[in-house]
PDB file of N, CA and C in Angstrom:
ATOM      1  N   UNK A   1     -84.692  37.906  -5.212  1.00  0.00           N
ATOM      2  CA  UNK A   1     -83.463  37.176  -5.504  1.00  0.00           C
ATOM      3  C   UNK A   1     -83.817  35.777  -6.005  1.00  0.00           C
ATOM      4  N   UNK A   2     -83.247  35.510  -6.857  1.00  0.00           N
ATOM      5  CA  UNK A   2     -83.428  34.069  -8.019  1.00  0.00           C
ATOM      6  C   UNK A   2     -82.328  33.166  -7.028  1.00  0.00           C
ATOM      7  N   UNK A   3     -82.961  31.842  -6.706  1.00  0.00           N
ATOM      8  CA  UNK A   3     -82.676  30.937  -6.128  1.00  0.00           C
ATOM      9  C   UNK A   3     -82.110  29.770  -7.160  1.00  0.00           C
ATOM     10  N   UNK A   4     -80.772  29.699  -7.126  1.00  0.00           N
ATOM     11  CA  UNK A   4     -79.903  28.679  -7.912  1.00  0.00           C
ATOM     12  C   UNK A   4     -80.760  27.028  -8.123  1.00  0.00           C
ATOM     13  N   UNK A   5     -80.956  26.682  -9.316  1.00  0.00           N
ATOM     14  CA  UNK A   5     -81.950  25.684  -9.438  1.00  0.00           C
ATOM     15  C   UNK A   5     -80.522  24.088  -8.672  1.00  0.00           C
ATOM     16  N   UNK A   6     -80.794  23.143  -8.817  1.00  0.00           N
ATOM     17  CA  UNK A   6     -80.370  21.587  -8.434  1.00  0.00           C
ATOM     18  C   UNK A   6     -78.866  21.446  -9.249  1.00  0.00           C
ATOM     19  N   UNK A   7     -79.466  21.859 -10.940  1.00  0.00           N
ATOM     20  CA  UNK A   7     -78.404  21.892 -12.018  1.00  0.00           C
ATOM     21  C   UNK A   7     -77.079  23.339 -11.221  1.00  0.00           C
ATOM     22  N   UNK A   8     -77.899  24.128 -11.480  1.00  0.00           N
ATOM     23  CA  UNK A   8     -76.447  25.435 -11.069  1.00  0.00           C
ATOM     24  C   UNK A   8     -75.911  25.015  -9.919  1.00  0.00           C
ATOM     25  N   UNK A   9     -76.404  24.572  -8.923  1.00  0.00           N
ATOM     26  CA  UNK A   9     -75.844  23.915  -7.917  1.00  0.00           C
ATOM     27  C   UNK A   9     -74.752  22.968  -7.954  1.00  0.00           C
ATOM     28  N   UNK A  10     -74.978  21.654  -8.849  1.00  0.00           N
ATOM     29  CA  UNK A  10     -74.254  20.661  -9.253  1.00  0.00           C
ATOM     30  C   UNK A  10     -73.343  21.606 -10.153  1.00  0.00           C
ATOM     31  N   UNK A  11     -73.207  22.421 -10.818  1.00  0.00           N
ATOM     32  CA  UNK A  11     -72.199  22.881 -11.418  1.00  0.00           C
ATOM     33  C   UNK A  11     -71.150  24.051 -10.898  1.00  0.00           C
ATOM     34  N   UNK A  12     -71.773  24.573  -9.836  1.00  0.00           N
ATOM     35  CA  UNK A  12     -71.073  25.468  -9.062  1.00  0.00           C
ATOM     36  C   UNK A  12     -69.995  24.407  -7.679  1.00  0.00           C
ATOM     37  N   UNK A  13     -70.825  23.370  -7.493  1.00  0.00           N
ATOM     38  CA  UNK A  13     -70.010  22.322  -6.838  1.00  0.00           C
ATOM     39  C   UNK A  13     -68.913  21.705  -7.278  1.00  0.00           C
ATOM     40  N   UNK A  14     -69.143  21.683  -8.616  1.00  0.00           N
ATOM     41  CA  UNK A  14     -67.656  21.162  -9.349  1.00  0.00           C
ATOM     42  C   UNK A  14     -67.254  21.655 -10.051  1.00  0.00           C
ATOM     43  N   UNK A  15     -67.485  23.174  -9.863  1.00  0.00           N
ATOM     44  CA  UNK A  15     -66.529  24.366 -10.722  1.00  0.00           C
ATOM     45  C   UNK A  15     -66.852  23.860 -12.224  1.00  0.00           C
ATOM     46  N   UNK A  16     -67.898  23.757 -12.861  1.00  0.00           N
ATOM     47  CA  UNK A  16     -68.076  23.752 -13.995  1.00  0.00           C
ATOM     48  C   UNK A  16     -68.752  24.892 -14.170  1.00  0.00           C
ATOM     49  N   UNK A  17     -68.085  26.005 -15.476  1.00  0.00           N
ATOM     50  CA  UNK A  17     -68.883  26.998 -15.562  1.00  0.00           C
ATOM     51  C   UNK A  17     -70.630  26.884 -16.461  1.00  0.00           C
ATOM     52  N   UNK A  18     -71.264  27.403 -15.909  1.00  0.00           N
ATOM     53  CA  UNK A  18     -72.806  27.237 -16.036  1.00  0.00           C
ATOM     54  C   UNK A  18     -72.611  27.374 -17.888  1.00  0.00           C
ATOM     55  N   UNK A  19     -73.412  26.150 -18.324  1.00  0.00           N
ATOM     56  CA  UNK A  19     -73.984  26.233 -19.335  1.00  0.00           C
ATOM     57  C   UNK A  19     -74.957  25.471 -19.456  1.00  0.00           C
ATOM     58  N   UNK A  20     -76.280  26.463 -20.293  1.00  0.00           N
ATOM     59  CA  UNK A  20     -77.253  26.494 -20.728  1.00  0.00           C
ATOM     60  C   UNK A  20     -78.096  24.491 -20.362  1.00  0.00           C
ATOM     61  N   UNK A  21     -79.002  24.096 -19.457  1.00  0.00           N
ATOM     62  CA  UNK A  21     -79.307  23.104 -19.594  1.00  0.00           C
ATOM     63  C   UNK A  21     -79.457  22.447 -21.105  1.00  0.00           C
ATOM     64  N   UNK A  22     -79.995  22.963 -21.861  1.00  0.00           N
ATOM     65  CA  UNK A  22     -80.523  22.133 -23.149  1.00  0.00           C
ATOM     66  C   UNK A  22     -78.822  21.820 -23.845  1.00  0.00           C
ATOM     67  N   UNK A  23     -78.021  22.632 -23.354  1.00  0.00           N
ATOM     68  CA  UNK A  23     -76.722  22.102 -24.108  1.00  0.00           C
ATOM     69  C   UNK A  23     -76.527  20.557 -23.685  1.00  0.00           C
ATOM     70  N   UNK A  24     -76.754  20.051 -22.940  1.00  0.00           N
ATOM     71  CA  UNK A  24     -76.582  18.958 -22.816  1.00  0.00           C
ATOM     72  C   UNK A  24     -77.059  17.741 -23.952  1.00  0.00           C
ATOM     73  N   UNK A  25     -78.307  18.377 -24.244  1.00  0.00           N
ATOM     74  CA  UNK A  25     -79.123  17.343 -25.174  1.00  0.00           C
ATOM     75  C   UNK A  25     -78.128  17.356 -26.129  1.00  0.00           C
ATOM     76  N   UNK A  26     -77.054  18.155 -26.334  1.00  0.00           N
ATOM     77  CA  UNK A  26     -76.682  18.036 -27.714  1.00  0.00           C
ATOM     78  C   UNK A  26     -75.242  17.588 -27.550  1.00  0.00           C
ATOM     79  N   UNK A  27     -75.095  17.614 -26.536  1.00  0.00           N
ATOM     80  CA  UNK A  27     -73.491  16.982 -25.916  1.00  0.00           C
ATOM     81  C   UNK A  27     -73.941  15.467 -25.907  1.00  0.00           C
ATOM     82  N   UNK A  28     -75.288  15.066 -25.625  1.00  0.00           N
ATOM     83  CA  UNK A  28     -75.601  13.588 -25.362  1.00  0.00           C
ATOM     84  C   UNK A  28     -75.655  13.079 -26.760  1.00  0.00           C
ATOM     85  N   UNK A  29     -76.730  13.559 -27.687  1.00  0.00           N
ATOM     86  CA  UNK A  29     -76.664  13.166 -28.933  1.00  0.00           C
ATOM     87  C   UNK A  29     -75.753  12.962 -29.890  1.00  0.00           C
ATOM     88  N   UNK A  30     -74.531  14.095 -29.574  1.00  0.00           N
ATOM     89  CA  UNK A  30     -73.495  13.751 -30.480  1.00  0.00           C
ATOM     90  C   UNK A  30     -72.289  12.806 -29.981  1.00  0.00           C
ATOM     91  N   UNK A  31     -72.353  12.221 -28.624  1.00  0.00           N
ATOM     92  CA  UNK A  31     -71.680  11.798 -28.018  1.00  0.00           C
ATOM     93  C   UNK A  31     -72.272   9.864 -28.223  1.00  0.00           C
ATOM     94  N   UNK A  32     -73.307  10.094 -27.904  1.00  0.00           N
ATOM     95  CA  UNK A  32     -73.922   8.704 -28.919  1.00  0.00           C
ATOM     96  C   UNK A  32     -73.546   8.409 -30.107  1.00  0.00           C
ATOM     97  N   UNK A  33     -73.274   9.203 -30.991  1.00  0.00           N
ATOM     98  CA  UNK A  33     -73.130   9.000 -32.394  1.00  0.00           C
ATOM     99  C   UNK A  33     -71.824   8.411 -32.840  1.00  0.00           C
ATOM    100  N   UNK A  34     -71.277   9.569 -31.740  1.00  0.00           N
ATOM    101  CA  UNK A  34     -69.269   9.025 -32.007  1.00  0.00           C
ATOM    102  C   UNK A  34     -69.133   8.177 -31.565  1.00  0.00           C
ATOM    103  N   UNK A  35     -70.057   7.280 -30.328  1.00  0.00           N
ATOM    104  CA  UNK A  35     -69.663   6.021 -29.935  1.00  0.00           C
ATOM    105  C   UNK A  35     -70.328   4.771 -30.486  1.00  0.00           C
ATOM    106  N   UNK A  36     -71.168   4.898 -31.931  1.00  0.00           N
ATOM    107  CA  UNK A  36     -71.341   4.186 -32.846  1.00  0.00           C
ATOM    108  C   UNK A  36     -72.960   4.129 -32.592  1.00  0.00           C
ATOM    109  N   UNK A  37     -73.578   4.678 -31.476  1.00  0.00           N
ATOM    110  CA  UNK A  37     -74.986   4.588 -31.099  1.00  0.00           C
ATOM    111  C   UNK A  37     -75.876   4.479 -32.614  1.00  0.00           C
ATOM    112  N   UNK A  38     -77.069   3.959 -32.680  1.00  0.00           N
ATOM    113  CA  UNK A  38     -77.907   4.433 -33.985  1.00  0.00           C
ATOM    114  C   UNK A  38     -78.553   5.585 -34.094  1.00  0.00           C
ATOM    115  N   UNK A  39     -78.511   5.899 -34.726  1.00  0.00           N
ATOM    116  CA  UNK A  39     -79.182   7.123 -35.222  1.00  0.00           C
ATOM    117  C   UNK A  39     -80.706   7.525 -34.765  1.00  0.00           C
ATOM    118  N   UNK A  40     -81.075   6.338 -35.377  1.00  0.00           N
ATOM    119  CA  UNK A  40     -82.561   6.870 -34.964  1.00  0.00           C
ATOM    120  C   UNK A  40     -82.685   5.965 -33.463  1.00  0.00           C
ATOM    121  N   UNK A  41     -81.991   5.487 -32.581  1.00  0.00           N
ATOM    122  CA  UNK A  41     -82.388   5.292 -31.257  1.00  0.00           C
ATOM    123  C   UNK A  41     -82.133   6.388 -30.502  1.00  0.00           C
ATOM    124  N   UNK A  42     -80.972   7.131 -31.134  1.00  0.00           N
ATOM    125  CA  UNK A  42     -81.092   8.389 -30.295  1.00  0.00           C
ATOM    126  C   UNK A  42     -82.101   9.595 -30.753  1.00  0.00           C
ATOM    127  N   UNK A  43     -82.831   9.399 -31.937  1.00  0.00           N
ATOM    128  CA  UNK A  43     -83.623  10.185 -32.198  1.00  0.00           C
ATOM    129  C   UNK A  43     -84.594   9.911 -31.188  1.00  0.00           C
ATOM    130  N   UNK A  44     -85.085   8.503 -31.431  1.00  0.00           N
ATOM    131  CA  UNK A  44     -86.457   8.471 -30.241  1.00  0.00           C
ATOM    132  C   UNK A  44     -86.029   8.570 -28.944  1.00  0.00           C
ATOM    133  N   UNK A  45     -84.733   8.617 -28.485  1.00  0.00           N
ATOM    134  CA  UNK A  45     -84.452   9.081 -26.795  1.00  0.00           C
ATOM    135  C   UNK A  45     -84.838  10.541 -26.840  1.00  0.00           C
ATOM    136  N   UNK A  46     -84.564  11.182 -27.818  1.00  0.00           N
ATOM    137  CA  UNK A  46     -84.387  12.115 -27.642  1.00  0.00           C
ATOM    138  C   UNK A  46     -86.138  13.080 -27.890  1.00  0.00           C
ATOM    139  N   UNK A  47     -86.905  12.325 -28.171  1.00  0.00           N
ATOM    140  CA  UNK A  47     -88.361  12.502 -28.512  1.00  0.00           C
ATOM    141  C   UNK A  47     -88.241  12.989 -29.783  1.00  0.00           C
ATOM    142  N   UNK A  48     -87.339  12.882 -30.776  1.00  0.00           N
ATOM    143  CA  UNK A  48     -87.670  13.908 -32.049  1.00  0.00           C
ATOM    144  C   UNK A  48     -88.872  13.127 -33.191  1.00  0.00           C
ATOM    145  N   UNK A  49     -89.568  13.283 -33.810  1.00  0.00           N
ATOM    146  CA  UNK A  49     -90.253  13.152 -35.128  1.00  0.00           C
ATOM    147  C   UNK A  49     -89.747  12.490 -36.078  1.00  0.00           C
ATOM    148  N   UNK A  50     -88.406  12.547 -36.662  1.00  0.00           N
ATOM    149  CA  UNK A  50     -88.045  12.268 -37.656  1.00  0.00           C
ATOM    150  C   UNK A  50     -86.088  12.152 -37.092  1.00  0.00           C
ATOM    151  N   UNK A  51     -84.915  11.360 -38.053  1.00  0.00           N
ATOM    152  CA  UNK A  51     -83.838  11.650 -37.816  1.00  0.00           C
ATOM    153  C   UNK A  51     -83.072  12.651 -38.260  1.00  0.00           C
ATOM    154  N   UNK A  52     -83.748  13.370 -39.078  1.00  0.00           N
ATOM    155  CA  UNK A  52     -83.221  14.315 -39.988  1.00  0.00           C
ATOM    156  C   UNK A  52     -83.085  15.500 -38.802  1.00  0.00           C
ATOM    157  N   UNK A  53     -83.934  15.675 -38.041  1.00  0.00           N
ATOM    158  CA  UNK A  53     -84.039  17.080 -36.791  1.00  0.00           C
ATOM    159  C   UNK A  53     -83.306  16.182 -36.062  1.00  0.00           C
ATOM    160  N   UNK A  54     -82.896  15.255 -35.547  1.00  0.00           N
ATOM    161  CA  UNK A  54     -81.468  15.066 -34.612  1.00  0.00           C
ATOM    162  C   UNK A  54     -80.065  14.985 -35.466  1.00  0.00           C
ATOM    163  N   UNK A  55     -80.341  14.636 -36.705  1.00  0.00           N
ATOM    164  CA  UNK A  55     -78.635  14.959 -37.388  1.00  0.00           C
ATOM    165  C   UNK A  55     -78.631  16.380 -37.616  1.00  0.00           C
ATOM    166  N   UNK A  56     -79.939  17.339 -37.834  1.00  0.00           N
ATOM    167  CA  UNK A  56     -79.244  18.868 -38.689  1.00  0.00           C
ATOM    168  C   UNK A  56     -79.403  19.985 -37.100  1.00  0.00           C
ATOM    169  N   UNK A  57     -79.774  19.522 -35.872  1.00  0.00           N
ATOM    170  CA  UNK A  57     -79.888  19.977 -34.598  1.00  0.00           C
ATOM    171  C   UNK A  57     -79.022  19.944 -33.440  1.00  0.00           C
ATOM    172  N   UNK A  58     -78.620  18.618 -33.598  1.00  0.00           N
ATOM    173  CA  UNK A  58     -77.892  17.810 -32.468  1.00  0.00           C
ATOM    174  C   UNK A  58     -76.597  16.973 -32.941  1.00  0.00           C
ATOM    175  N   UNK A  59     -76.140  16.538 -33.362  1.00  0.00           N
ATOM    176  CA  UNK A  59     -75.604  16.099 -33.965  1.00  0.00           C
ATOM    177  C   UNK A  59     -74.272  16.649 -34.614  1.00  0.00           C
ATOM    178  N   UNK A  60     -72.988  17.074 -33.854  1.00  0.00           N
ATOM    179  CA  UNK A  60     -72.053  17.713 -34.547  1.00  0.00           C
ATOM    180  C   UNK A  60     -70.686  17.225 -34.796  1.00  0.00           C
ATOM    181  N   UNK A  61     -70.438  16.629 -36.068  1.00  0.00           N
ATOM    182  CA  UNK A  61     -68.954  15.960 -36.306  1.00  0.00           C
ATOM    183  C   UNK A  61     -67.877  16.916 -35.919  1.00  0.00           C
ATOM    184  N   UNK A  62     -67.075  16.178 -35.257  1.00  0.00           N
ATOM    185  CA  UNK A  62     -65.336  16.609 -34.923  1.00  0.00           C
ATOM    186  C   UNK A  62     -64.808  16.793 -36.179  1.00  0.00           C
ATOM    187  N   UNK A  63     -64.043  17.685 -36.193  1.00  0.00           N
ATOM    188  CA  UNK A  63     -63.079  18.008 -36.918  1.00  0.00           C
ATOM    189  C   UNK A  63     -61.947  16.914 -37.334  1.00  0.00           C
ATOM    190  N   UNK A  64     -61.493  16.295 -36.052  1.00  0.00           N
ATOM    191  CA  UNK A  64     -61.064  15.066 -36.608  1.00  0.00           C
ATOM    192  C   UNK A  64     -61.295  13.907 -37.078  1.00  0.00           C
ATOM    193  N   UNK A  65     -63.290  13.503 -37.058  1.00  0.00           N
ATOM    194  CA  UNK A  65     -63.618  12.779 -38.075  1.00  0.00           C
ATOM    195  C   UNK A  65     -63.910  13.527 -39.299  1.00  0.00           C
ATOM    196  N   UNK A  66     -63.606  14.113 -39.592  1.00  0.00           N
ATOM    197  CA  UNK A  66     -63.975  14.993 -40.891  1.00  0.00           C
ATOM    198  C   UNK A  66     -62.218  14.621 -41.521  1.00  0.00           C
ATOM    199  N   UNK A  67     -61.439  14.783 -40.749  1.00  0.00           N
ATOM    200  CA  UNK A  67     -59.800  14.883 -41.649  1.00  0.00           C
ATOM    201  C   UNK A  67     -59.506  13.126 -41.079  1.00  0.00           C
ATOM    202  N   UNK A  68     -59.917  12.233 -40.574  1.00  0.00           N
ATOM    203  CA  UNK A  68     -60.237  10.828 -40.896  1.00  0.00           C
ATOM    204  C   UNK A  68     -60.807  10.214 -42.050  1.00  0.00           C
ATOM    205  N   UNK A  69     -62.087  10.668 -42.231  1.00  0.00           N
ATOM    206  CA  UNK A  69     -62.423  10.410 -43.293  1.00  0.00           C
ATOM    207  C   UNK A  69     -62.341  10.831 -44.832  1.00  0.00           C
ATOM    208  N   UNK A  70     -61.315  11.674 -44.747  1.00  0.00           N
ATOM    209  CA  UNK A  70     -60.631  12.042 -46.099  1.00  0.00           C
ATOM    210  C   UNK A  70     -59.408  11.704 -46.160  1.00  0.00           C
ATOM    211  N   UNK A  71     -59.014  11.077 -44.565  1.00  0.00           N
ATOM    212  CA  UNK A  71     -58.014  10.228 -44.851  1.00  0.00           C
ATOM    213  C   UNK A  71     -57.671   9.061 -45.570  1.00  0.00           C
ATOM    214  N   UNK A  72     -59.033   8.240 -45.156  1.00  0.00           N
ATOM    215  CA  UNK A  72     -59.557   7.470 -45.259  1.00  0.00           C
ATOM    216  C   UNK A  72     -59.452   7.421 -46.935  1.00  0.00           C
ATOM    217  N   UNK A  73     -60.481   7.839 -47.415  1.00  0.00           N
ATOM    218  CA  UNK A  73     -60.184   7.968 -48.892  1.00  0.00           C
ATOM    219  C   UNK A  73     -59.067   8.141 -49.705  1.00  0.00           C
ATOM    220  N   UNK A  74     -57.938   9.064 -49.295  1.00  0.00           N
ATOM    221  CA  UNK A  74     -56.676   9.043 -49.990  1.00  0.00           C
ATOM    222  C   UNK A  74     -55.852   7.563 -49.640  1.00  0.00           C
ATOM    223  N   UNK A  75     -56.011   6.873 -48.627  1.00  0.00           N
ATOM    224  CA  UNK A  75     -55.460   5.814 -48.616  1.00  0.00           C
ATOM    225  C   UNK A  75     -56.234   4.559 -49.401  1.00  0.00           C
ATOM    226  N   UNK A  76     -57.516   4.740 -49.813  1.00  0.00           N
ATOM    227  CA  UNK A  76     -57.889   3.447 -50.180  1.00  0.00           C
ATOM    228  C   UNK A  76     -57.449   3.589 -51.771  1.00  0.00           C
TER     229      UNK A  76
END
């Protein structure tokens, strides 16, 4: 029998349904971004090589900055 690691624990405690540890890295990275973080500081938090593997990896625009910024344009 597989013994629930620290993480499944903390998530079974607050009724969060289990997802995948590494999802996080990418909940953190894109969550930096929307809050104006730099780019490449979250690349090197994040240990990557280059910024290009944290924008085409980690890194995922909302839907509502996507229809912002074409808002954006029809108004200027």
């Amino acid at each position: 029998m597989r013994v629930p690691s620290i993480y499944e624990k903390i998530l079974n405690r607050l009724e969060i349904p289990y997802r995948n540890f590494h999802c996080l890295r990418h909940t953190f990275a894109t969550r930096c971004v929307e809050n104006g973080g730099d780019y490449k500081c979250v690349s090197e938090i994040l240990g990557h090589s280059s910024i290009k593997i944290t924008m085409d990896r980690y890194v995922h625009p909302r839907m509502e900055q996507k229809r912002e910024i074409v808002e954006m344009l029809c108004n200027s």
